[in-house]
C-alpha atoms as a PDB file:
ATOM      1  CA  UNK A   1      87.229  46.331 249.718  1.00  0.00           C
ATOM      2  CA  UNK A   2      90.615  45.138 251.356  1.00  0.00           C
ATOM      3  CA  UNK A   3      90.495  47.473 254.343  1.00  0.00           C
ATOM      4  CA  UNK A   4      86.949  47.800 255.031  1.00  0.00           C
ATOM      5  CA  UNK A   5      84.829  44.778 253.453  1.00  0.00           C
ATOM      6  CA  UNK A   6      82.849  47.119 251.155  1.00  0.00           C
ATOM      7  CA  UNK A   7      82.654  48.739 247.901  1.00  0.00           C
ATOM      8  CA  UNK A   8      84.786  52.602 247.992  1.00  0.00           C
ATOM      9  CA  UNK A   9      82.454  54.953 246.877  1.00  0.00           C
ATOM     10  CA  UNK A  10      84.141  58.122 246.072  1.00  0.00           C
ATOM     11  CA  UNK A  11      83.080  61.552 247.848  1.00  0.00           C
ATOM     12  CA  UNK A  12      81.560  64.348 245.569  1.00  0.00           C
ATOM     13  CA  UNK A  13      85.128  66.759 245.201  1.00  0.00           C
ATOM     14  CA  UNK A  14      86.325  69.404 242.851  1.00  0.00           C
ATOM     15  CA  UNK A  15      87.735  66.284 241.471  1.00  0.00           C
ATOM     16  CA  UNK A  16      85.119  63.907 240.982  1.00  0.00           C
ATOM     17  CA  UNK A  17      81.827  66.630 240.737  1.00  0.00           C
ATOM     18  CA  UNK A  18      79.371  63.229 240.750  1.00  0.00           C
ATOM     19  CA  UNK A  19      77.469  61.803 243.469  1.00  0.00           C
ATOM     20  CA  UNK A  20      75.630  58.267 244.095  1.00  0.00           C
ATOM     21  CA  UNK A  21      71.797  57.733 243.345  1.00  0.00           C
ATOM     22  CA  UNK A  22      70.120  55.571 245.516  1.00  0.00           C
ATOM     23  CA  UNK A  23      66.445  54.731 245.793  1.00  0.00           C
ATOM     24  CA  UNK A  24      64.010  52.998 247.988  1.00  0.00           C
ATOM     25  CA  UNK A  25      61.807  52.218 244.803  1.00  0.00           C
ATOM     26  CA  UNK A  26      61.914  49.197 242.488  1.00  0.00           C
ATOM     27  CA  UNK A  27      60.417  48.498 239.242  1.00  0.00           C
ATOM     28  CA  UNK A  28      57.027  47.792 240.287  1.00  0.00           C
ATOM     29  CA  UNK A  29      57.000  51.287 241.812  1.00  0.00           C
ATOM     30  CA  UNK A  30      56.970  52.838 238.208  1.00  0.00           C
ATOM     31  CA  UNK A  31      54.108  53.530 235.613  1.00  0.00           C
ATOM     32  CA  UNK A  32      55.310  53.864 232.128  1.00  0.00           C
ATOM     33  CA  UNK A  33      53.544  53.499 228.377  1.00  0.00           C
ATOM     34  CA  UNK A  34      54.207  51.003 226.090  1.00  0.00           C
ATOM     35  CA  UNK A  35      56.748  53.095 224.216  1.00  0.00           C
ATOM     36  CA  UNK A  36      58.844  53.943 227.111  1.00  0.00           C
ATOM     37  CA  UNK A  37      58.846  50.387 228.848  1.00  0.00           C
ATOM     38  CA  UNK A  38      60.299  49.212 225.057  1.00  0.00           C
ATOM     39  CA  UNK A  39      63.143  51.481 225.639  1.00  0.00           C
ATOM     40  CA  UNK A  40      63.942  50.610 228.790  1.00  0.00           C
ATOM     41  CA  UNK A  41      63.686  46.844 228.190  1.00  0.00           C
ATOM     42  CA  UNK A  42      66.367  47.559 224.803  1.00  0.00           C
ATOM     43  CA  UNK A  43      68.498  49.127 228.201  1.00  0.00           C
ATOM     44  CA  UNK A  44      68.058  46.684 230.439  1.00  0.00           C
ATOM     45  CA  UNK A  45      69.029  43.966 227.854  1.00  0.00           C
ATOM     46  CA  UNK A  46      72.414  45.769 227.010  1.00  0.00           C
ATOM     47  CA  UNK A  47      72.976  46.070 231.103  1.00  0.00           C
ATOM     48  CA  UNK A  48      72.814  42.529 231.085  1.00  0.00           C
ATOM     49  CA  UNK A  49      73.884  41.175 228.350  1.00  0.00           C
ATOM     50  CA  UNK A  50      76.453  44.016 226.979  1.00  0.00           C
ATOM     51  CA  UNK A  51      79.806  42.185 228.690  1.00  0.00           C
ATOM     52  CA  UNK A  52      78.601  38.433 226.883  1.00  0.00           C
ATOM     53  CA  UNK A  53      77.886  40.869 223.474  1.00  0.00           C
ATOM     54  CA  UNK A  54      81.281  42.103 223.496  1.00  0.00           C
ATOM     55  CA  UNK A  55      83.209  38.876 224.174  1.00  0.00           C
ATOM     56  CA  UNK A  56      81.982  37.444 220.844  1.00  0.00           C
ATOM     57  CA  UNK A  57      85.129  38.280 218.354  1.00  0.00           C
ATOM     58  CA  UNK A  58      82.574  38.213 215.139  1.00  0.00           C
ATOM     59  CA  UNK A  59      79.857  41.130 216.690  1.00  0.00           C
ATOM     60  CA  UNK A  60      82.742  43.658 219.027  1.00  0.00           C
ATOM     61  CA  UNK A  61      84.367  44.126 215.465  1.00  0.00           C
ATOM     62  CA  UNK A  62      81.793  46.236 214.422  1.00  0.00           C
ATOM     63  CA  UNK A  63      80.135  47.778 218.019  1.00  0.00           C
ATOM     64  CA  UNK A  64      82.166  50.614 219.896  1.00  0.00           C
ATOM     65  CA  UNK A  65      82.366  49.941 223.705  1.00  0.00           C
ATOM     66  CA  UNK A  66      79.266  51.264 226.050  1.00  0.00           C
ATOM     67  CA  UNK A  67      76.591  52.238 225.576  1.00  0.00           C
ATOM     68  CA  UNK A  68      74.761  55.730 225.214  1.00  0.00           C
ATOM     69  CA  UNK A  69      71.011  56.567 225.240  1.00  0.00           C
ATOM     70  CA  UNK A  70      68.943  59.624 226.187  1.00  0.00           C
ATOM     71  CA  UNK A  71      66.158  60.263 228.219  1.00  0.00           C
ATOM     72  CA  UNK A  72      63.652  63.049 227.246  1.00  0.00           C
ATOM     73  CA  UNK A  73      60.513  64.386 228.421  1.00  0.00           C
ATOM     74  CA  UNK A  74      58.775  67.216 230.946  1.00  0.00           C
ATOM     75  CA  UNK A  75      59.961  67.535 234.272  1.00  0.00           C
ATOM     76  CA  UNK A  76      58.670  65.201 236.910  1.00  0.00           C
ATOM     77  CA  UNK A  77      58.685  62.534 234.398  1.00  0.00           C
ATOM     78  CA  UNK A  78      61.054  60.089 236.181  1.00  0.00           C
ATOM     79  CA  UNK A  79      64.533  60.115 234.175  1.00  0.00           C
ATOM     80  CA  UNK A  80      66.376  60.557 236.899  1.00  0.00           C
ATOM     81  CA  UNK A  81      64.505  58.190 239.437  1.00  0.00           C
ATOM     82  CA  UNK A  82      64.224  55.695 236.632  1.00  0.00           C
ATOM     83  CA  UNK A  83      68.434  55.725 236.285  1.00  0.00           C
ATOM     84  CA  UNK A  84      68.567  55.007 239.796  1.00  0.00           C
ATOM     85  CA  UNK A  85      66.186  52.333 239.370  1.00  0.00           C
ATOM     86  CA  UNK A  86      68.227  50.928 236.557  1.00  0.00           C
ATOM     87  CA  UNK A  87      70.851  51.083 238.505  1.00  0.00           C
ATOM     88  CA  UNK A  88      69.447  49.002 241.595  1.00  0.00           C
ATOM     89  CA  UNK A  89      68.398  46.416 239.378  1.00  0.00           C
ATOM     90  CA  UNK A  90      71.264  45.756 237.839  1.00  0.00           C
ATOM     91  CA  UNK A  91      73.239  45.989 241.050  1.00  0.00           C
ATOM     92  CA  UNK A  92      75.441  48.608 239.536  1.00  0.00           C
ATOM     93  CA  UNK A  93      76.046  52.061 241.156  1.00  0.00           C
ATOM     94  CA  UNK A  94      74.909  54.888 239.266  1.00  0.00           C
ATOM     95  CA  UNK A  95      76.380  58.674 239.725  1.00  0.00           C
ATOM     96  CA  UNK A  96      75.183  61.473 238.700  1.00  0.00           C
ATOM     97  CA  UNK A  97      77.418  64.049 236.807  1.00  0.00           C
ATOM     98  CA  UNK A  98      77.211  67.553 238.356  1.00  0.00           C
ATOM     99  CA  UNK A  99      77.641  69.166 235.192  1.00  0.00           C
ATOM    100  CA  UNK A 100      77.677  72.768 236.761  1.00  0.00           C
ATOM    101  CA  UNK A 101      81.088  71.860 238.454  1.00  0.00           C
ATOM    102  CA  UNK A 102      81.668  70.330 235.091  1.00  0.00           C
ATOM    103  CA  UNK A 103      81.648  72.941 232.861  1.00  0.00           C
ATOM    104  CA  UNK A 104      84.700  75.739 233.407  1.00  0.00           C
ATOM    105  CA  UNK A 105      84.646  79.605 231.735  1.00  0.00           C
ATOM    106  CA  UNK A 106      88.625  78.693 232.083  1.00  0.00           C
ATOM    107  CA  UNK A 107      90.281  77.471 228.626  1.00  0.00           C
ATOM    108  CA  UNK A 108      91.097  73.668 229.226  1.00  0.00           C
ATOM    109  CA  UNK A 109      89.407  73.787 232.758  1.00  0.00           C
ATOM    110  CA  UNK A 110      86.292  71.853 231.081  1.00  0.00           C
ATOM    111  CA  UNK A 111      88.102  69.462 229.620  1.00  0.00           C
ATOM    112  CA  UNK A 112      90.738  68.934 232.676  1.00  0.00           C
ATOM    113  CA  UNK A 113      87.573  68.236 234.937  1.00  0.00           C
ATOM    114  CA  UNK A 114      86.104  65.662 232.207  1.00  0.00           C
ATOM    115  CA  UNK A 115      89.224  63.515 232.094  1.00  0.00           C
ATOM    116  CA  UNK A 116      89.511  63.334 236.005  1.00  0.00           C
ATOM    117  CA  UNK A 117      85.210  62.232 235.680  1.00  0.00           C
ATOM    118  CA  UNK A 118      86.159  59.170 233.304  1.00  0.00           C
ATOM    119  CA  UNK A 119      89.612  58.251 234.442  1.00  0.00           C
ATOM    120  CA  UNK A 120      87.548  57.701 238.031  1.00  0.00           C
ATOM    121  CA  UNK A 121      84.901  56.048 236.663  1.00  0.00           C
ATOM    122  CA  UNK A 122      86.846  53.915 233.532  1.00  0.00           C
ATOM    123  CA  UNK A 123      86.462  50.099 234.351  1.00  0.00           C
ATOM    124  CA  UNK A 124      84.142  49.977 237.234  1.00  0.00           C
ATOM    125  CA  UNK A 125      80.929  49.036 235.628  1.00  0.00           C
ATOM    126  CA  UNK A 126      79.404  51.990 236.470  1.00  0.00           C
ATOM    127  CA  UNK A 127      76.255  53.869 235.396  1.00  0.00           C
ATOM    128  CA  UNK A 128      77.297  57.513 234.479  1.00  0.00           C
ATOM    129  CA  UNK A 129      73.918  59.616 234.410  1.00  0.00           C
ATOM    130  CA  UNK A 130      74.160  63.865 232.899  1.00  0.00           C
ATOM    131  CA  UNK A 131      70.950  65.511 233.813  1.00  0.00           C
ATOM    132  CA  UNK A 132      70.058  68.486 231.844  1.00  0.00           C
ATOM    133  CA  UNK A 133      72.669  67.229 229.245  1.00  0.00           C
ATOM    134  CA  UNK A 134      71.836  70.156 226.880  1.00  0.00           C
ATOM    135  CA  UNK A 135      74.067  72.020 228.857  1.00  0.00           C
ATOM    136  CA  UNK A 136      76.972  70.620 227.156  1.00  0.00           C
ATOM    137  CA  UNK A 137      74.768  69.241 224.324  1.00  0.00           C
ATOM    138  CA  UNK A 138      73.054  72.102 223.276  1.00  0.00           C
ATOM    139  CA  UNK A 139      73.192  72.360 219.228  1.00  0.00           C
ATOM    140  CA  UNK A 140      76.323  74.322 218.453  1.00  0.00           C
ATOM    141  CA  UNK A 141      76.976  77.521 217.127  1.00  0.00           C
ATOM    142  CA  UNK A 142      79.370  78.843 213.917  1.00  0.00           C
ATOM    143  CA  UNK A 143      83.133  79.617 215.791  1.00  0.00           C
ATOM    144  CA  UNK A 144      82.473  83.425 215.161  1.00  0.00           C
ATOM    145  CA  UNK A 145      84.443  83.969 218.475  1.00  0.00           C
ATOM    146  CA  UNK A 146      87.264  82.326 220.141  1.00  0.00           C
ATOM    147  CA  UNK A 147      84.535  81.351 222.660  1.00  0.00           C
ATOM    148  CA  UNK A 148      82.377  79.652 220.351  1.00  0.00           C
ATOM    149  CA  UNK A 149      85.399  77.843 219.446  1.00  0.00           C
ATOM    150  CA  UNK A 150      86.778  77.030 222.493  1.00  0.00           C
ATOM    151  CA  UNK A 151      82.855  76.033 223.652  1.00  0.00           C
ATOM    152  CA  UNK A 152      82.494  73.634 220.573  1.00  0.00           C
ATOM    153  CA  UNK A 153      86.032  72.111 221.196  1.00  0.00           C
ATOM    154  CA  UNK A 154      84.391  71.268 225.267  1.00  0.00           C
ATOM    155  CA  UNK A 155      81.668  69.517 223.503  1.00  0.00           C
ATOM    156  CA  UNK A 156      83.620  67.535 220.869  1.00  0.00           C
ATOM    157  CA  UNK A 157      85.527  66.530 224.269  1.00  0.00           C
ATOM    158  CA  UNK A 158      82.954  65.202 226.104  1.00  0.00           C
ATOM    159  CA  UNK A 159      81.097  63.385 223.146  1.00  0.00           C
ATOM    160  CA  UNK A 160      84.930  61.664 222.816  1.00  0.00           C
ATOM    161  CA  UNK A 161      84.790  60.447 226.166  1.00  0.00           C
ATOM    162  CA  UNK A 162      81.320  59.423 226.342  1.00  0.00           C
ATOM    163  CA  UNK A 163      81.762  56.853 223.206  1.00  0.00           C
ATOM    164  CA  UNK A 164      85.551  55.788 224.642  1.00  0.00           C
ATOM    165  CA  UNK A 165      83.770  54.757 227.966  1.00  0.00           C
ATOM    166  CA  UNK A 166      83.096  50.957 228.369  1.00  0.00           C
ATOM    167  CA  UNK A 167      79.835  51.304 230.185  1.00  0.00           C
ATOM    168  CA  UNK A 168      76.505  52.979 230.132  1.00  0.00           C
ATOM    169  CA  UNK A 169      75.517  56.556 229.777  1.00  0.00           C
ATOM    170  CA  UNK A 170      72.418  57.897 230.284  1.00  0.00           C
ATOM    171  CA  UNK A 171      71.785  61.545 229.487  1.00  0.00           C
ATOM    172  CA  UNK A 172      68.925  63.043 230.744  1.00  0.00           C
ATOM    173  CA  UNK A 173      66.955  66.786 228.621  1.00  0.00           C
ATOM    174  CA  UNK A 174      63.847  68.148 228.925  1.00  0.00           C
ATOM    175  CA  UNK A 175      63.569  68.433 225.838  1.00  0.00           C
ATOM    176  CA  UNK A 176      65.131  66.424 222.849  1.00  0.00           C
ATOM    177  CA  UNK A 177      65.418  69.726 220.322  1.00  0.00           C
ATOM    178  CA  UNK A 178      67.822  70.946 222.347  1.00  0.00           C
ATOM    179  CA  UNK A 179      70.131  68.434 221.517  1.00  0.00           C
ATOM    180  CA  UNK A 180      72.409  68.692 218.513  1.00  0.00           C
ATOM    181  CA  UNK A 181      71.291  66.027 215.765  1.00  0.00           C
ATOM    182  CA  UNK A 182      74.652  65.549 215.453  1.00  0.00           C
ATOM    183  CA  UNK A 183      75.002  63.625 219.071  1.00  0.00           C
ATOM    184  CA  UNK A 184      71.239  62.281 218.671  1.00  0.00           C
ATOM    185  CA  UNK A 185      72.856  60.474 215.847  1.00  0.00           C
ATOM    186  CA  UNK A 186      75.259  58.515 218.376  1.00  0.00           C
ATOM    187  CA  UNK A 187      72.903  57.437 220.266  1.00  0.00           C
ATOM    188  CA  UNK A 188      72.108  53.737 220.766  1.00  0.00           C
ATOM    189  CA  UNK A 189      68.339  54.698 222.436  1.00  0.00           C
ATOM    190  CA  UNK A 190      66.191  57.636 222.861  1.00  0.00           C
ATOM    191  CA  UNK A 191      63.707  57.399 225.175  1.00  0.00           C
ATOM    192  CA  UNK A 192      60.778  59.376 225.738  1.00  0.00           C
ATOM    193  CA  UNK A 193      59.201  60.402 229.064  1.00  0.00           C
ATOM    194  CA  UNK A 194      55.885  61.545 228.423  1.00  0.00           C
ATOM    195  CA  UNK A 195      53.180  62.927 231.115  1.00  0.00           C
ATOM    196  CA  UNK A 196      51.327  60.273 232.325  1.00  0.00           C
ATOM    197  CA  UNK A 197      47.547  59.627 230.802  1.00  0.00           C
ATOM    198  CA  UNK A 198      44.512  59.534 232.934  1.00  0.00           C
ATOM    199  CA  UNK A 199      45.032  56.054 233.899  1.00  0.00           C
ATOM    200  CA  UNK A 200      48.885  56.162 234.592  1.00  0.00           C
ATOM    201  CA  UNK A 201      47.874  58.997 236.933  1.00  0.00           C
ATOM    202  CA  UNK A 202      45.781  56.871 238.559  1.00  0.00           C
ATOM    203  CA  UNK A 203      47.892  54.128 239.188  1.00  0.00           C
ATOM    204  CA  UNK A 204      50.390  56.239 240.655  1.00  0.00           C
ATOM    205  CA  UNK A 205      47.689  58.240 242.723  1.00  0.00           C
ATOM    206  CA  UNK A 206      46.893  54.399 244.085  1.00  0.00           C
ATOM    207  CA  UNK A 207      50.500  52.841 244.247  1.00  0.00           C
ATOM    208  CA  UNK A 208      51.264  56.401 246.430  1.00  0.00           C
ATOM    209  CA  UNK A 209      48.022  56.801 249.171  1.00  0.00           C
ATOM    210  CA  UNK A 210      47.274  53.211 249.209  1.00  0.00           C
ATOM    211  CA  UNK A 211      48.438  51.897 252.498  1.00  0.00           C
ATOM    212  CA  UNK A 212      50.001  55.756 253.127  1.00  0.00           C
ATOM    213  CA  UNK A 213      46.564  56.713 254.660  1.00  0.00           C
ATOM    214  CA  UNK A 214      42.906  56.548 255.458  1.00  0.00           C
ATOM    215  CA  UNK A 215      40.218  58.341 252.922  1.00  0.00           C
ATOM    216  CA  UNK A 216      36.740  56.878 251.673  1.00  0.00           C
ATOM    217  CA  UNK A 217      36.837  59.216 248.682  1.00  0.00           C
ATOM    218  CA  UNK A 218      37.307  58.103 245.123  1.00  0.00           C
ATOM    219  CA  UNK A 219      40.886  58.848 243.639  1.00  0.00           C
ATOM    220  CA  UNK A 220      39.799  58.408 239.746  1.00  0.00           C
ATOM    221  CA  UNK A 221      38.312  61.586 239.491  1.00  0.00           C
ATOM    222  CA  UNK A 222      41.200  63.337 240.683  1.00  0.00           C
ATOM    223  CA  UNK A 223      43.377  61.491 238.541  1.00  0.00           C
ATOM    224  CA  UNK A 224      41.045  62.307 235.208  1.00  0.00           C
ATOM    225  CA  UNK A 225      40.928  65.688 236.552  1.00  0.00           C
ATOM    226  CA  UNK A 226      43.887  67.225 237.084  1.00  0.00           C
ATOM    227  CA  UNK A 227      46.841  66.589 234.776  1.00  0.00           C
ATOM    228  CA  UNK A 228      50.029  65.918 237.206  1.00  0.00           C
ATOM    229  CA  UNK A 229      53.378  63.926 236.347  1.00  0.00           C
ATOM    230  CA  UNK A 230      54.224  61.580 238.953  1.00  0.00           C
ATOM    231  CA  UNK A 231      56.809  63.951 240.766  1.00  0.00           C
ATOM    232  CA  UNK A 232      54.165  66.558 241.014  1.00  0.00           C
ATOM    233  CA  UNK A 233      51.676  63.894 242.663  1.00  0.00           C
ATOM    234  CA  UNK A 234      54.767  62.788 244.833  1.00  0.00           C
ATOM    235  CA  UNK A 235      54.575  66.342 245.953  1.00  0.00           C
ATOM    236  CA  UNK A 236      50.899  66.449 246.915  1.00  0.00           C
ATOM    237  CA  UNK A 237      51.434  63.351 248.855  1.00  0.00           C
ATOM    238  CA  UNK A 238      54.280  65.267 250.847  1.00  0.00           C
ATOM    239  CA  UNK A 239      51.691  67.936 251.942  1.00  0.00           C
ATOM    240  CA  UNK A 240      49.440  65.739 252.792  1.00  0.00           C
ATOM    241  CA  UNK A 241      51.702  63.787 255.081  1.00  0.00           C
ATOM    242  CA  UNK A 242      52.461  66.913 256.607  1.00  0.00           C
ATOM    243  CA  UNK A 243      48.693  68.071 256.670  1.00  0.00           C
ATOM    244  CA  UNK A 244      47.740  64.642 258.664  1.00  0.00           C
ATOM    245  CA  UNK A 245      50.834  64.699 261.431  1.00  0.00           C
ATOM    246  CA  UNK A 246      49.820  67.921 262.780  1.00  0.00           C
ATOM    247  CA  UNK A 247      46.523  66.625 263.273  1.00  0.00           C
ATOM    248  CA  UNK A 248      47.595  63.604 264.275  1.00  0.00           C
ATOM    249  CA  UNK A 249      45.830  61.358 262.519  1.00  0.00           C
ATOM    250  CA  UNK A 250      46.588  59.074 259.279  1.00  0.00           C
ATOM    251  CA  UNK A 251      43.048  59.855 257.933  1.00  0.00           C
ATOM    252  CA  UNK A 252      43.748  62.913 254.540  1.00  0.00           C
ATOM    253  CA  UNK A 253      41.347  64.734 253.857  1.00  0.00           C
ATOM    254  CA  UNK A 254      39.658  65.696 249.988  1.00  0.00           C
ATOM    255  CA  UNK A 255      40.942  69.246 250.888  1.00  0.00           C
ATOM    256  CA  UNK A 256      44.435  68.160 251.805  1.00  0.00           C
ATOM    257  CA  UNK A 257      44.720  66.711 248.410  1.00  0.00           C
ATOM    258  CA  UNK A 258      43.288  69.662 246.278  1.00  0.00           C
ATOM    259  CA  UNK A 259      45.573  71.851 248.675  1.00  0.00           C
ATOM    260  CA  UNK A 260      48.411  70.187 247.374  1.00  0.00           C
ATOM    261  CA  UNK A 261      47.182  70.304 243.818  1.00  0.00           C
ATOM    262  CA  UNK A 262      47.363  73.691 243.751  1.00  0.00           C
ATOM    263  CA  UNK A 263      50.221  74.103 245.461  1.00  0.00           C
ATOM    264  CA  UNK A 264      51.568  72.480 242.477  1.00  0.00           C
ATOM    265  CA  UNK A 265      49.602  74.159 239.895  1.00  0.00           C
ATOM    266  CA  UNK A 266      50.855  77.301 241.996  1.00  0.00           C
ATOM    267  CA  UNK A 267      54.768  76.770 240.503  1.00  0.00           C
ATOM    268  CA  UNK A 268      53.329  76.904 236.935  1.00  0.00           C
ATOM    269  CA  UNK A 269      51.373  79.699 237.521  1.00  0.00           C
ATOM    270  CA  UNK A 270      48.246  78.224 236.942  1.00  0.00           C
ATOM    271  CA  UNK A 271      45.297  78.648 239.023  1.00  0.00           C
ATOM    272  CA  UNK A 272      42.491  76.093 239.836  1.00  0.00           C
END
């Protein structure tokens, strides 16, 4: 900030395997249930409030610094675009924790990567986000082997670190079993990311081609129809931006849409 008039971002190293998530999107972008909107508003409230929370001497007593919640649900759900949404709302910069860097075969190398994560990011008010945390916090096994050991004693590392940190962590799983009950249990939120109903799909089918392009055809049916999370209609609308620029034209086309569908349908191995 002294030399250059701006925030230093560090560069994604060896050192510090993490890199910034931006977005163009805001909240109104989103479409989320009930549920998951409660969640995120408990969030949001620490993010704002969570510095004034801890200055009062009678509540910090009894509240350990941070704070720690998980986000669950099917891929394409949003977890990670929602942390960087978080993130721009709060004006805070959110990284994202590489844990395949992370995570060493090399006794100590774990844990020697880990402390150079937090000792980077201690004190800067930043949002520390783990996708596919049950890489790390997968439910542990009985030390039958030196590796099981030396695995468990990674985990018991990170978990350390995560509740010494003073701001928030948000750890991202497709699916919540996968996470040992006893780090569930440490926790301040668990949010779930469910797949969109009929009419969440069709908001986001409207929020997406709305104003991206020209069609006279209805976009309900296609939302009742064909059961997509919002990263999978993201997708379609990617085709069909291709599909219309090499005809030159801004006008999609039913096709172009069900073309994209399957596409998508395609990666699951389903056929429509």
């Amino acid at each position: 900030m002294l030399t250059q008039g701006r925030p230093y971002y560090p560069h994604y190293t060896s050192s510090f395997p993490a890199k910034r998530l931006t977005t163009q999107l805001t909240i109104k972008d989103t479409v989320y249930d009930d549920h998951t909107w409660s969640g995120l508003e408990d969030l949001q409230g620490w993010i704002k409030h969570g510095g004034e929370i801890m200055t009062d001497h009678g509540i910090r007593r009894y509240l350990k610094r941070g704070y720690r919640v998980l986000f669950y649900g099917p891929p394409g759900t949003g977890k990670t675009m929602t942390a960087a949404i978080l993130g721009k709302e709060a004006k805070l910069d959110v990284y994202q924790v590489d844990l395949s860097t992370v995570i060493s075969k090399y006794i100590g190398e774990t844990e020697k990567n880990l402390a150079a994560l937090f000792n980077m990011a201690e004190n800067k008010n930043w949002i520390l986000f783990f996708d596919e945390a049950d890489a790390l916090f997968g439910k542990r096994t009985q030390a039958q082997s030196s590796n099981d050991q030396f695995a468990n004693q990674q985990v018991s590392y990170l978990l350390q670190r995560i509740e010494d940190f003073d701001g928030t962590v948000i750890l991202a799983s497709n699916f919540k079993d996968n996470i040992d009950s006893a780090f569930l249990r440490r926790f301040q939120s668990i949010v779930f990311f469910p797949k969109p109903s009929a009419d969440q799909r069709l908001k986001l089918w409207e929020k997406y081609f709305n104003g991206s392009f020209e069609f006279k055809f209805d976009l309900e049916p296609i939302a009742s129809e064909f059961e997509l999370t919002g990263g999978s209609i993201i997708n379609v609308l990617r085709y069909c931006s291709i599909a219309t620029r090499k005809r030159g034209t801004r006008k999609v086309e039913l096709e172009d849409i069900y073309t994209g569908i399957r596409k998508e349908y395609q990666k699951e191995g389903i056929t429509i």
